[in-house]
PDB file of N, CA and C in Angstrom:
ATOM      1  N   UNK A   1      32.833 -30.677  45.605  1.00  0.00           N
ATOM      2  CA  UNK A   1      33.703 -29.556  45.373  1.00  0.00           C
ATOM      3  C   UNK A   1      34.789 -29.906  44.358  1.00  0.00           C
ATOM      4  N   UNK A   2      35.126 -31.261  44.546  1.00  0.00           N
ATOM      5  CA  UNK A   2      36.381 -31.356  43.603  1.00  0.00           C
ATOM      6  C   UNK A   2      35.671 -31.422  42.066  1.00  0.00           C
ATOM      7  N   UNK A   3      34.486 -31.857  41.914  1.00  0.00           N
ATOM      8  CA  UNK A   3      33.850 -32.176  40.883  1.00  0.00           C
ATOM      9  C   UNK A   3      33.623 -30.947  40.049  1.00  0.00           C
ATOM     10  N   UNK A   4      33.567 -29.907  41.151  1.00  0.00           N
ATOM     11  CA  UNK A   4      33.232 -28.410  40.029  1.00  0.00           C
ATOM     12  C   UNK A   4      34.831 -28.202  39.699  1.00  0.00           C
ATOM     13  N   UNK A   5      35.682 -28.451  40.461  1.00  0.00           N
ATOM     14  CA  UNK A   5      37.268 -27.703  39.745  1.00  0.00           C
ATOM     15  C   UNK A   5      37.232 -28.196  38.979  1.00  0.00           C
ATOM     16  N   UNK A   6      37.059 -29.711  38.451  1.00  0.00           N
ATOM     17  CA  UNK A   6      37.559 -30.339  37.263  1.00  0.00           C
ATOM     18  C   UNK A   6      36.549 -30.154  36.439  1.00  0.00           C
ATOM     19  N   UNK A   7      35.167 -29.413  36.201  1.00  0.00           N
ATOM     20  CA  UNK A   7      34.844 -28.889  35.394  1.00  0.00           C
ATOM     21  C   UNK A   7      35.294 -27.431  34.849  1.00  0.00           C
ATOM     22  N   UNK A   8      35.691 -26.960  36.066  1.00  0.00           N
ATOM     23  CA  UNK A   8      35.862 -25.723  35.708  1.00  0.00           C
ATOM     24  C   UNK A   8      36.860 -24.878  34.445  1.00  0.00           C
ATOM     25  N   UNK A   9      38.105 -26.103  33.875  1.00  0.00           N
ATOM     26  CA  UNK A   9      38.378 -25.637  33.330  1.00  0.00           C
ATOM     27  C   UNK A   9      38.025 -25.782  31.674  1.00  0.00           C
ATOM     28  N   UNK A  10      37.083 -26.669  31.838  1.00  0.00           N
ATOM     29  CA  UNK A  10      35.911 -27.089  30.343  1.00  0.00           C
ATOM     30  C   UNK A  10      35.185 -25.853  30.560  1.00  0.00           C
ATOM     31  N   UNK A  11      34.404 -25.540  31.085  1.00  0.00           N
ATOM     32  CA  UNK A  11      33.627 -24.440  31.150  1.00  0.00           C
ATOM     33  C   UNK A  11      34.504 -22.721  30.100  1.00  0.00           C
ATOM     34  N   UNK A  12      35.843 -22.528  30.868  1.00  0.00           N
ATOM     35  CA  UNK A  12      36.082 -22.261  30.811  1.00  0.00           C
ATOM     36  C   UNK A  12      36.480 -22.298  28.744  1.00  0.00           C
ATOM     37  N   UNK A  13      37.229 -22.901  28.691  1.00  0.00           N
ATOM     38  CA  UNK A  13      37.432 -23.775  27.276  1.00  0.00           C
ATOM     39  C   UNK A  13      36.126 -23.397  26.264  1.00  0.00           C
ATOM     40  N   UNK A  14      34.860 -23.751  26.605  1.00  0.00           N
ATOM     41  CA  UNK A  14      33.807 -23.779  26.413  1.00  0.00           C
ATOM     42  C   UNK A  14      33.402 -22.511  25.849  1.00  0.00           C
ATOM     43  N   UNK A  15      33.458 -21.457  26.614  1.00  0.00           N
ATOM     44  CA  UNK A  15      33.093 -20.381  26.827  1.00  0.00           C
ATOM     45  C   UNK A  15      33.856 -19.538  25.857  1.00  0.00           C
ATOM     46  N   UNK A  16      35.371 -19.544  25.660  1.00  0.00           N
ATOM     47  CA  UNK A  16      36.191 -18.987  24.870  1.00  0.00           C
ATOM     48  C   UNK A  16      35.829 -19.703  23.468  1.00  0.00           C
ATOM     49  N   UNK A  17      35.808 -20.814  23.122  1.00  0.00           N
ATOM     50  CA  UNK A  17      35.209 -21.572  21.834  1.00  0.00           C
ATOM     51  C   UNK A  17      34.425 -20.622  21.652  1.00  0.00           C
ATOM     52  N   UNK A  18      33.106 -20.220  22.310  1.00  0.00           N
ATOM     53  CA  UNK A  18      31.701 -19.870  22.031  1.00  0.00           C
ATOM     54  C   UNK A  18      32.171 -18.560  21.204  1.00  0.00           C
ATOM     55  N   UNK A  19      32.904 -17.935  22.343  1.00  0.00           N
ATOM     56  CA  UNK A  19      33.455 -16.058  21.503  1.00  0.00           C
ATOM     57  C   UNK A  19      33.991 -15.918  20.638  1.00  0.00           C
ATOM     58  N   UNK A  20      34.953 -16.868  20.832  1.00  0.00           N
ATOM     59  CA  UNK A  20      35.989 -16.400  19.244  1.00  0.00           C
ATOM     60  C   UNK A  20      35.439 -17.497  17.951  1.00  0.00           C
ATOM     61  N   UNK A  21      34.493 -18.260  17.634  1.00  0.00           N
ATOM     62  CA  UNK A  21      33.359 -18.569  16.905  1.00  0.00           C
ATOM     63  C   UNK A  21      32.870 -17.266  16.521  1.00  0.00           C
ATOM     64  N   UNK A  22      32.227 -16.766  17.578  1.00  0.00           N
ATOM     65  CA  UNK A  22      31.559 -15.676  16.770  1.00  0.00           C
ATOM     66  C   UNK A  22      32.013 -14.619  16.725  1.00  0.00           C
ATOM     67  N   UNK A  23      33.587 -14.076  17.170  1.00  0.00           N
ATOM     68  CA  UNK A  23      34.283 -13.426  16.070  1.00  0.00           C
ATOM     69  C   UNK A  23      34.284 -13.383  14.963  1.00  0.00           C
ATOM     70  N   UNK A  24      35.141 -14.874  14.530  1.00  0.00           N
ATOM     71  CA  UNK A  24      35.498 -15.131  13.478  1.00  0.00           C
ATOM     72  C   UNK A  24      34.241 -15.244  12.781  1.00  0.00           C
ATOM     73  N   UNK A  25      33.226 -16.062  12.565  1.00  0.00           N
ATOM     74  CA  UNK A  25      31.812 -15.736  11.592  1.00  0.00           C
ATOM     75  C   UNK A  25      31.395 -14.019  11.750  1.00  0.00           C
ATOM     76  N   UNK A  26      31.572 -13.685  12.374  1.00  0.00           N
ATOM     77  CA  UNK A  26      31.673 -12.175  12.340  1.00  0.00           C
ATOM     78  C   UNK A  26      32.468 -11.744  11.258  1.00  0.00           C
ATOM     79  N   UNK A  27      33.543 -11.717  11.520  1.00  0.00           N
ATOM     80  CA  UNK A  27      34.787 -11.469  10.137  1.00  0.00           C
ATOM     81  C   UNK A  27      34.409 -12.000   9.175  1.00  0.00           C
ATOM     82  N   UNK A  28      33.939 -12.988   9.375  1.00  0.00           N
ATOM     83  CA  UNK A  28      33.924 -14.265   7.587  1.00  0.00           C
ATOM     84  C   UNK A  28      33.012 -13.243   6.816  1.00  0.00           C
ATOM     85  N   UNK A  29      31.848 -12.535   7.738  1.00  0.00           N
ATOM     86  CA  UNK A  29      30.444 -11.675   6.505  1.00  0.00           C
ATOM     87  C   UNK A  29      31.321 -10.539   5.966  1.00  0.00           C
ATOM     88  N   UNK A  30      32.114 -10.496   7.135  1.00  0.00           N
ATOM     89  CA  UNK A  30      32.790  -9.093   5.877  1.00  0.00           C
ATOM     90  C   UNK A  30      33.612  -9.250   4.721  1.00  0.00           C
ATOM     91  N   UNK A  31      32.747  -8.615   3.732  1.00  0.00           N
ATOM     92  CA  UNK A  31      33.697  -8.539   2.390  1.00  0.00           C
ATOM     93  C   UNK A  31      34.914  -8.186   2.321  1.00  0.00           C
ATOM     94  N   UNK A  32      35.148  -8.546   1.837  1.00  0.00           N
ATOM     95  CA  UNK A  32      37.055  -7.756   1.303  1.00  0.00           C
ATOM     96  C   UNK A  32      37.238  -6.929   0.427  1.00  0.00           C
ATOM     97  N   UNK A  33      36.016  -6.865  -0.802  1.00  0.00           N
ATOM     98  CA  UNK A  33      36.133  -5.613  -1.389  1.00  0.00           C
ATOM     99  C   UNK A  33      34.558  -5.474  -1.024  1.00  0.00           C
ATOM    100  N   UNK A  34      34.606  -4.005  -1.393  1.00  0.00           N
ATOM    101  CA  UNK A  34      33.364  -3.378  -1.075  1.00  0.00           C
ATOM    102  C   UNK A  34      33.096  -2.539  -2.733  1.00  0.00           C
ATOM    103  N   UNK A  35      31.412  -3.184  -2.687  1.00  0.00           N
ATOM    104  CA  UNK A  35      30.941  -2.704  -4.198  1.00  0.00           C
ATOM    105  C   UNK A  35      29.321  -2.200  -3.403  1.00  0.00           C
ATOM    106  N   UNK A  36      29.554  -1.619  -4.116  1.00  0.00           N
ATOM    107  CA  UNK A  36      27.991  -0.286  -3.847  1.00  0.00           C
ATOM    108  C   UNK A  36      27.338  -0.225  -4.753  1.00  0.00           C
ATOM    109  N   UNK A  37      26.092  -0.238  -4.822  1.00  0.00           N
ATOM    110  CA  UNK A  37      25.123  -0.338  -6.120  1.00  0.00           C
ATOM    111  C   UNK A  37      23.634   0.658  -5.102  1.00  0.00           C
ATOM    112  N   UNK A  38      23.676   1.527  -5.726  1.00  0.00           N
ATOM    113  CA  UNK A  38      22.553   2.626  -5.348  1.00  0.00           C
ATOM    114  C   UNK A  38      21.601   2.697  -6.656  1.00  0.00           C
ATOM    115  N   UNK A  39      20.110   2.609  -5.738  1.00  0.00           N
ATOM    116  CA  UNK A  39      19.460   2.733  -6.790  1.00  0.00           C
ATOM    117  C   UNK A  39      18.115   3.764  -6.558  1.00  0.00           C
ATOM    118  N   UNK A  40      18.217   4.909  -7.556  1.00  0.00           N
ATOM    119  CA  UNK A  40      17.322   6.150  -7.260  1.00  0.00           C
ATOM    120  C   UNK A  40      16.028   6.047  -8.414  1.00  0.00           C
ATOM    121  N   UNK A  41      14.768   5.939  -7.322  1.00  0.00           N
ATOM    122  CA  UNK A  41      13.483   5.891  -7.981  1.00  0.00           C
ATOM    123  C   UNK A  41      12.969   7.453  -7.587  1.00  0.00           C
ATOM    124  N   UNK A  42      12.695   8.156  -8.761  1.00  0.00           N
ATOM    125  CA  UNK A  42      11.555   9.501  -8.366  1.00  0.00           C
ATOM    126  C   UNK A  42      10.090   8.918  -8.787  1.00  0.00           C
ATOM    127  N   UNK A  43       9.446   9.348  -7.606  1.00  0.00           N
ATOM    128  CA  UNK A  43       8.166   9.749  -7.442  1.00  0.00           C
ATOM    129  C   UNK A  43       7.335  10.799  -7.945  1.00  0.00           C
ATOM    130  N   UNK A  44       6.349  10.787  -8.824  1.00  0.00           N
ATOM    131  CA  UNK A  44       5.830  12.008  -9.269  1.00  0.00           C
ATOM    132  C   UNK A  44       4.594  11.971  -8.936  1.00  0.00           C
ATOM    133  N   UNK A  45       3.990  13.070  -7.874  1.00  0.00           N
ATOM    134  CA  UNK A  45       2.275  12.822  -8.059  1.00  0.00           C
ATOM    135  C   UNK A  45       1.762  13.911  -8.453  1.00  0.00           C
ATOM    136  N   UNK A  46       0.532  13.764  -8.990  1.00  0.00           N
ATOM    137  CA  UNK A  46      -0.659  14.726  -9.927  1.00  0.00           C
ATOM    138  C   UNK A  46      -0.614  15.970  -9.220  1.00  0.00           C
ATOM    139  N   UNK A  47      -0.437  16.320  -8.341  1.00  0.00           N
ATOM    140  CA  UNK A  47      -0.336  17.605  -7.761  1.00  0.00           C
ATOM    141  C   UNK A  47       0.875  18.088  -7.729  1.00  0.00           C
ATOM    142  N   UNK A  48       1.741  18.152  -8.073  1.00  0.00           N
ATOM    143  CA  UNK A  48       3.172  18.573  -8.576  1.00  0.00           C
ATOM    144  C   UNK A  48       3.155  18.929  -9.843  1.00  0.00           C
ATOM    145  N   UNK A  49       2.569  18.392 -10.569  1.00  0.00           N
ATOM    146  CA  UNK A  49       2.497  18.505 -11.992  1.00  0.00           C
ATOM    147  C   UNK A  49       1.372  20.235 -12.549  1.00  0.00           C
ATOM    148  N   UNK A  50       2.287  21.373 -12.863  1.00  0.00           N
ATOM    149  CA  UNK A  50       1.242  21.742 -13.395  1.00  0.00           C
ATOM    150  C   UNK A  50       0.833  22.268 -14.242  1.00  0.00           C
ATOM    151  N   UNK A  51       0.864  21.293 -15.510  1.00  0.00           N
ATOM    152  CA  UNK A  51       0.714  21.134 -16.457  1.00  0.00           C
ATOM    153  C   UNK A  51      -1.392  20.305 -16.232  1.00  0.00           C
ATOM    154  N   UNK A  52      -1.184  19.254 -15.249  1.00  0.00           N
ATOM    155  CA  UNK A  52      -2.081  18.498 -15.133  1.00  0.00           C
ATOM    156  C   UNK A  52      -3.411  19.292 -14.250  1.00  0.00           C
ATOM    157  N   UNK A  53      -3.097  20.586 -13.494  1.00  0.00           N
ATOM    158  CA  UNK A  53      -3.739  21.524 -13.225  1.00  0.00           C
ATOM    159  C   UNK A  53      -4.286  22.238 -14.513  1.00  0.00           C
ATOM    160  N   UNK A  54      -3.208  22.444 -14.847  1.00  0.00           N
ATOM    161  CA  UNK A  54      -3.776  23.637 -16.670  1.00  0.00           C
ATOM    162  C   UNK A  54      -4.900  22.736 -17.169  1.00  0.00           C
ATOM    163  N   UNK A  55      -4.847  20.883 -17.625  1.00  0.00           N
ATOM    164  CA  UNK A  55      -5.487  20.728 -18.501  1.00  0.00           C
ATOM    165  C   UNK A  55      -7.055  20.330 -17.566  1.00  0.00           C
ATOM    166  N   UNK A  56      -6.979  20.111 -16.149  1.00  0.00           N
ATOM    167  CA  UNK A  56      -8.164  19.909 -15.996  1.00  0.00           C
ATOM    168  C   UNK A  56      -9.119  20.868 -15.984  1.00  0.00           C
ATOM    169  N   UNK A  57      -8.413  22.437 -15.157  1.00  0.00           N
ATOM    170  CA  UNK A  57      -9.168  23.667 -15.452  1.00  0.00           C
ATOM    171  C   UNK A  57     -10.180  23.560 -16.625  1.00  0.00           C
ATOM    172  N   UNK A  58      -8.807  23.270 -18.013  1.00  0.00           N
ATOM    173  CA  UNK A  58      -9.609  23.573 -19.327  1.00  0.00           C
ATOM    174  C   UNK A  58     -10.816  22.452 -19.318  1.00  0.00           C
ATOM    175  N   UNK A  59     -11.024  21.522 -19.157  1.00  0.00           N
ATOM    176  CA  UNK A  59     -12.097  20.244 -19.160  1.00  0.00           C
ATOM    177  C   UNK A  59     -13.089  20.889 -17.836  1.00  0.00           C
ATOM    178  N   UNK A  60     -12.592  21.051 -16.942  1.00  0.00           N
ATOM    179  CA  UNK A  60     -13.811  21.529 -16.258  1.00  0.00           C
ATOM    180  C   UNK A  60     -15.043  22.798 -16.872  1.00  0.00           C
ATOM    181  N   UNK A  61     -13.770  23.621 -17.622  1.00  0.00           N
ATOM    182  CA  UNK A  61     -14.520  25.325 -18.043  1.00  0.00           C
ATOM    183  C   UNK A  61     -15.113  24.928 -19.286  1.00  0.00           C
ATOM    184  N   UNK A  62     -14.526  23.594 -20.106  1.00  0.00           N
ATOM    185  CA  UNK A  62     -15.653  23.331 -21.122  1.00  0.00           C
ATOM    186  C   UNK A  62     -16.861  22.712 -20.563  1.00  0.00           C
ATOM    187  N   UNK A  63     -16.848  22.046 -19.466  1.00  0.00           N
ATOM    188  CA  UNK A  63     -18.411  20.914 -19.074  1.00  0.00           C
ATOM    189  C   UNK A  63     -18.860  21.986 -18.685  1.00  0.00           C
ATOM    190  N   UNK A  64     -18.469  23.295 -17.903  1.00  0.00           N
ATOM    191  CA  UNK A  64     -19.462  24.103 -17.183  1.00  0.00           C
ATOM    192  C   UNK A  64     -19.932  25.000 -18.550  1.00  0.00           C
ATOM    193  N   UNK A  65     -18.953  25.464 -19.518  1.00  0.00           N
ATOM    194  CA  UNK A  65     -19.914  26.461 -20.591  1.00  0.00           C
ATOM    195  C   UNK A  65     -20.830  25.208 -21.011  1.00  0.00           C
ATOM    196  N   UNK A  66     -20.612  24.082 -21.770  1.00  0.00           N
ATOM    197  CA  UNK A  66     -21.334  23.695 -22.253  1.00  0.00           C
ATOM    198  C   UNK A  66     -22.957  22.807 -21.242  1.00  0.00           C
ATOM    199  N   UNK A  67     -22.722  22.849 -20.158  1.00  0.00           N
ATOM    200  CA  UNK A  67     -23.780  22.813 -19.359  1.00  0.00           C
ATOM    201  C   UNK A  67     -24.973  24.266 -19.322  1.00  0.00           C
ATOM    202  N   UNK A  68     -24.452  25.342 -19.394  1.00  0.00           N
ATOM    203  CA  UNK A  68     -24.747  26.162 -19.033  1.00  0.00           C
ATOM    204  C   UNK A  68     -25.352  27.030 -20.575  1.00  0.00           C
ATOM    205  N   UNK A  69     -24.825  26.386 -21.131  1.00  0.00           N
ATOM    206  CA  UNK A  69     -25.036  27.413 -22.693  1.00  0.00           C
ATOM    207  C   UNK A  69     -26.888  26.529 -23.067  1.00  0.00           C
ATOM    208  N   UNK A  70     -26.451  25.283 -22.731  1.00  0.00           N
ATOM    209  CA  UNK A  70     -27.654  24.138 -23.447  1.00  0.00           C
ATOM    210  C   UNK A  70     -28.751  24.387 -22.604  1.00  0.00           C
ATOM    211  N   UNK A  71     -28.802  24.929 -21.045  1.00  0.00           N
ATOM    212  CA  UNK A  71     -30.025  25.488 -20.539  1.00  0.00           C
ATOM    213  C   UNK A  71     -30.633  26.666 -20.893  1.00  0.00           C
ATOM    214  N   UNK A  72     -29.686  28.210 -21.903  1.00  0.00           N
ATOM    215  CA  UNK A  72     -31.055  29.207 -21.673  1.00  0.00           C
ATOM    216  C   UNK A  72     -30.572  29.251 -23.385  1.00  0.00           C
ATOM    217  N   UNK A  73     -31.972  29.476 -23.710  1.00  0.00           N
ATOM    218  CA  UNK A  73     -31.939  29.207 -25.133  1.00  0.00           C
ATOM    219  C   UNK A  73     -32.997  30.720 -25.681  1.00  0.00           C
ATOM    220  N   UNK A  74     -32.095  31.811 -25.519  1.00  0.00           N
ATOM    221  CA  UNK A  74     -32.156  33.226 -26.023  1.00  0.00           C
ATOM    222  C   UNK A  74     -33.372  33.673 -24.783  1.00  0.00           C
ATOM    223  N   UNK A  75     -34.109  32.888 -24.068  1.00  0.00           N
ATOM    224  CA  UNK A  75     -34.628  33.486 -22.667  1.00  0.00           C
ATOM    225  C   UNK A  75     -36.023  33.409 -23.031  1.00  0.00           C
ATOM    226  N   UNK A  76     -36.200  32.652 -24.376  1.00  0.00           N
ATOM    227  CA  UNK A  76     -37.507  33.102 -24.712  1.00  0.00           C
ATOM    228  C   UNK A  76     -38.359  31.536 -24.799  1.00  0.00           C
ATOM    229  N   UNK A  77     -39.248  31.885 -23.680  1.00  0.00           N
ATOM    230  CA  UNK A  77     -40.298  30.004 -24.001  1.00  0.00           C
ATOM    231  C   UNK A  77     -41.374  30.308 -24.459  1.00  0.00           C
ATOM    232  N   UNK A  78     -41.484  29.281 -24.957  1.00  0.00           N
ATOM    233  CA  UNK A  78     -43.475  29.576 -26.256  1.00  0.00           C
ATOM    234  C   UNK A  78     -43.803  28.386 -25.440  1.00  0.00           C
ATOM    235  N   UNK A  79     -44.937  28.177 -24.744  1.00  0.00           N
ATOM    236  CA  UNK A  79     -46.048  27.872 -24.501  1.00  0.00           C
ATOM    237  C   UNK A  79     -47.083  27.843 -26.086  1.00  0.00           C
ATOM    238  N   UNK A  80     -47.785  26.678 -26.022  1.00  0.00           N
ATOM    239  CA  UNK A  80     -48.673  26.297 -26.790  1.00  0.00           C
ATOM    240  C   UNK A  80     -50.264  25.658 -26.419  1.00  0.00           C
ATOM    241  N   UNK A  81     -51.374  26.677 -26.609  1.00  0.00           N
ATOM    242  CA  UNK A  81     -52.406  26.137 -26.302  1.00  0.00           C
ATOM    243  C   UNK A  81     -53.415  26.043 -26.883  1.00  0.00           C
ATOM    244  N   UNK A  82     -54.143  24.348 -26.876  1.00  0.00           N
ATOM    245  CA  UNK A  82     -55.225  24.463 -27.554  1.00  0.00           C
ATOM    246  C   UNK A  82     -56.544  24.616 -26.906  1.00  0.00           C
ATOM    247  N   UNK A  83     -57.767  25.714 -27.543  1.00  0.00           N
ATOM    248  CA  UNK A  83     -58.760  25.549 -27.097  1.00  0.00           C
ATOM    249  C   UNK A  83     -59.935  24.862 -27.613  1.00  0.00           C
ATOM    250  N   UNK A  84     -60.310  23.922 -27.396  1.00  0.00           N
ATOM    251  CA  UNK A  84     -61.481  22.838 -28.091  1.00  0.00           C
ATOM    252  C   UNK A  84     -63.007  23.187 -27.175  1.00  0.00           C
ATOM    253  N   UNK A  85     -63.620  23.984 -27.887  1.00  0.00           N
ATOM    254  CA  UNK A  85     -64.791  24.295 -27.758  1.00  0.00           C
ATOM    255  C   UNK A  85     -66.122  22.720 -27.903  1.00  0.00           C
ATOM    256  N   UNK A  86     -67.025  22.952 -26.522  1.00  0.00           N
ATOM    257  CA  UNK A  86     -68.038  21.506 -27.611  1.00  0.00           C
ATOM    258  C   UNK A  86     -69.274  22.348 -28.010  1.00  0.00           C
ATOM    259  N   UNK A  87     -69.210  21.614 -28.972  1.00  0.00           N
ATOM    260  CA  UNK A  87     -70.425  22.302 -29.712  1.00  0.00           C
ATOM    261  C   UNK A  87     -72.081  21.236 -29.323  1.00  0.00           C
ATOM    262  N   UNK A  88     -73.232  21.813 -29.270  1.00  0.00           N
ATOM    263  CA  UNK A  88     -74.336  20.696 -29.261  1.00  0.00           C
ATOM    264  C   UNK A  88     -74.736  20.035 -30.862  1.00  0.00           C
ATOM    265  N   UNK A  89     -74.325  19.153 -30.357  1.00  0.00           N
ATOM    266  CA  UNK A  89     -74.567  17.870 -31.131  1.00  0.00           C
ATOM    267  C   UNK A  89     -76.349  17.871 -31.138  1.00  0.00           C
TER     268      UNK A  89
END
């Protein structure tokens, strides 16, 4: 019993060291002046843009005329046939 009183007031000692330590390193991070530096990035994506709508329309409506123009060619097909008759030899 006597052995814990005469610790008790190290403990004590101990314990207050521990807190006001980390007060004070607490205080120490804070600056004394305060400087602010903000920094603003915009984001732009392809679907916001529509300008980038207008030009694909136009690239799509040229591949489809020009797909479409190169298959009918005035509607008219010629077939060609030969007939080779045998004759007796």
């Amino acid at each position: 019993m006597k052995q814990s009183l005469k610790t008790m007031p190290f403990r004590i000692y101990l314990t207050l060291f521990v807190f006001f330590t980390g007060i004070v390193s607490s205080f120490a991070q804070d600056a004394a002046t305060t400087s602010t530096s903000t920094t603003h990035t915009e984001t732009t994506t392809m679907h916001i843009e529509p300008w980038m709508w207008i030009v694909g329309a136009a690239v799509f409506l040229l591949i489809l005329v020009a797909l479409l123009r190169g298959k009918s060619k005035d509607g008219v097909s010629v077939t060609k046939t030969t007939t080779v008759e045998n004759s007796d030899i």
